[in-house]
Protein backbone atom coordinates (compact mmCIF):
# COMPACT_ATOMS: atom_id res chain seq x y z
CA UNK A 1 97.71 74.11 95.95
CA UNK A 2 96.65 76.57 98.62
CA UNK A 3 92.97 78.08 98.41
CA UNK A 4 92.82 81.75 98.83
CA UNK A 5 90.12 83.09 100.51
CA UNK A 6 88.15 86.47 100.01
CA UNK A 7 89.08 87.13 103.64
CA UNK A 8 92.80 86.65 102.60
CA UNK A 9 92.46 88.99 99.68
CA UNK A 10 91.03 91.99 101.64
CA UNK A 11 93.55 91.60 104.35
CA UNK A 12 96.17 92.01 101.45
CA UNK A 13 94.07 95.08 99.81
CA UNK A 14 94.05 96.08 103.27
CA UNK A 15 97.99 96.66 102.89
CA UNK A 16 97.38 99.76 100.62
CA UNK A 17 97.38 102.76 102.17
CA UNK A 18 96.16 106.35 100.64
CA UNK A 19 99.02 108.73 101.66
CA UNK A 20 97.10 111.32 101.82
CA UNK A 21 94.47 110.04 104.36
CA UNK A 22 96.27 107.23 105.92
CA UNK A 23 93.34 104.89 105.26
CA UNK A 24 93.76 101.78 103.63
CA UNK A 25 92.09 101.76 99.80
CA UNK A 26 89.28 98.28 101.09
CA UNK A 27 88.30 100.71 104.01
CA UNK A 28 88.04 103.58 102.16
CA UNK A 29 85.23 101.80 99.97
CA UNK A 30 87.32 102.03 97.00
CA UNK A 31 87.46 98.25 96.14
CA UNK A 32 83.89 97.08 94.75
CA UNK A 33 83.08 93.86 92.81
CA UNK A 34 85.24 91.77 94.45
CA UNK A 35 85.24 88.31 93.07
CA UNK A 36 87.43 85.30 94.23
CA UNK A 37 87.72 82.33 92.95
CA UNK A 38 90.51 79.55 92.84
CA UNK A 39 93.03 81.20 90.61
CA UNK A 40 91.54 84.11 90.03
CA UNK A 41 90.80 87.58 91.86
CA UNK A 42 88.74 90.65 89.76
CA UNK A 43 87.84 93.43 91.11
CA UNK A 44 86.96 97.33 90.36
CA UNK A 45 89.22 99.75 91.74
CA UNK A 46 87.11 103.16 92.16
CA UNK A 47 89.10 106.42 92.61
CA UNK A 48 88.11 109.31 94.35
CA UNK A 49 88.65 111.83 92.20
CA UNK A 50 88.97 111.58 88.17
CA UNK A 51 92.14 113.54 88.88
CA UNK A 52 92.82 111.63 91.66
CA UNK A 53 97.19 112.56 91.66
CA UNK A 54 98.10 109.31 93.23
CA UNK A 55 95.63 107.46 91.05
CA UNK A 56 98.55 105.22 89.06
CA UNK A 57 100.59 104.55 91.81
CA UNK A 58 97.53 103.30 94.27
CA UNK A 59 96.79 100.84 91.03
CA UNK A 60 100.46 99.62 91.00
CA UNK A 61 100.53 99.13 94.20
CA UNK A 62 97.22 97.51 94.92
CA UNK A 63 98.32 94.94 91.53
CA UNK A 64 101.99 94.27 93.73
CA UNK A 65 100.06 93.33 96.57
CA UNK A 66 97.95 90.76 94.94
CA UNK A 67 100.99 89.61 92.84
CA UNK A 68 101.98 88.29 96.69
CA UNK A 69 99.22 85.79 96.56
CA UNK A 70 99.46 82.47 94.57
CA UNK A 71 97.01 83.18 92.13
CA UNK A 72 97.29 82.71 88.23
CA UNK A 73 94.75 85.66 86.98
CA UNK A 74 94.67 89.07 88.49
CA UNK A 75 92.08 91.18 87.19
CA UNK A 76 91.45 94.90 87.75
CA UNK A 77 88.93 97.25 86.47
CA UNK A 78 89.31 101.32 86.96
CA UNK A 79 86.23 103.56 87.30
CA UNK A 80 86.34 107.71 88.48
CA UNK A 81 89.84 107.71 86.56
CA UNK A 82 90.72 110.10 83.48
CA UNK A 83 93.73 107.67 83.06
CA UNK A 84 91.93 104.79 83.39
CA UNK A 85 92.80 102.92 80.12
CA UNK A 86 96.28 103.61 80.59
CA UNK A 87 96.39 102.15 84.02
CA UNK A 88 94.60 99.04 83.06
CA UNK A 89 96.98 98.41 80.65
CA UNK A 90 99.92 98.80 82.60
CA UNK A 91 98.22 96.53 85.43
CA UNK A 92 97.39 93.86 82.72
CA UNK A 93 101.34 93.93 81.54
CA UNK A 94 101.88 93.05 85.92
C-alpha cells in the first residue's frame, strides 16, 4: 500500500481554486490543522467569510480532491461558516 505524504496532500488541496480570486484554497491560508497519517487525512477548512457564497461548493470540492488519494478516513472540520454543520455532514456522507 502506497504512503501518502503531507507534501502529496497539499499538492492535491493545491488543486482547489477560489473562483473568485483565482488562488488556490492551501495558499490562501484557508487549510489549518493539517494532519496526515497512513490512512487518514484531517484537517480544518477555514472560510473567509461566514457568508462566504461559494462556501459549500469549495468543501465539496476540496472532499473530491482528497477522495483521489488512497486513503480510508477523510476528515474535515469547518470554522468562519454559518452553514458549517450542514457542510460537515454532507462531507462526512463523501
Amino acid at each position: 500500500m502506497e504512503t501518502i505524504t503531507k507534501e502529496v496532500v497539499i499538492s492535491k488541496l493545491k488543486e482547489v481554486l477560489d473562483p473568485h480570486t483565482g488562488t488556490n484554497v492551501y495558499d490562501m491560508g484557508l487549510i489549518q490543522d493539517l494532519v496526515v497519517e497512513p490512512q487518514h487525512i484531517a484537517l480544518r477548512f477555514v472560510l473567509t467569510s461566514n457568508f462566504c457564497p461559494i462556501g459549500m461548493q469549495l468543501g465539496i470540492a476540496l472532499k473530491r480532491k482528497l477522495r483521489e488519494l488512497p486513503i480510508e478516513k477523510i476528515d474535515v472540520r469547518i470554522d468562519n461558516y454559518l452553514r458549517s454543520s450542514e457542510l460537515e455532514q454532507l462531507l462526512a456522507t463523501m
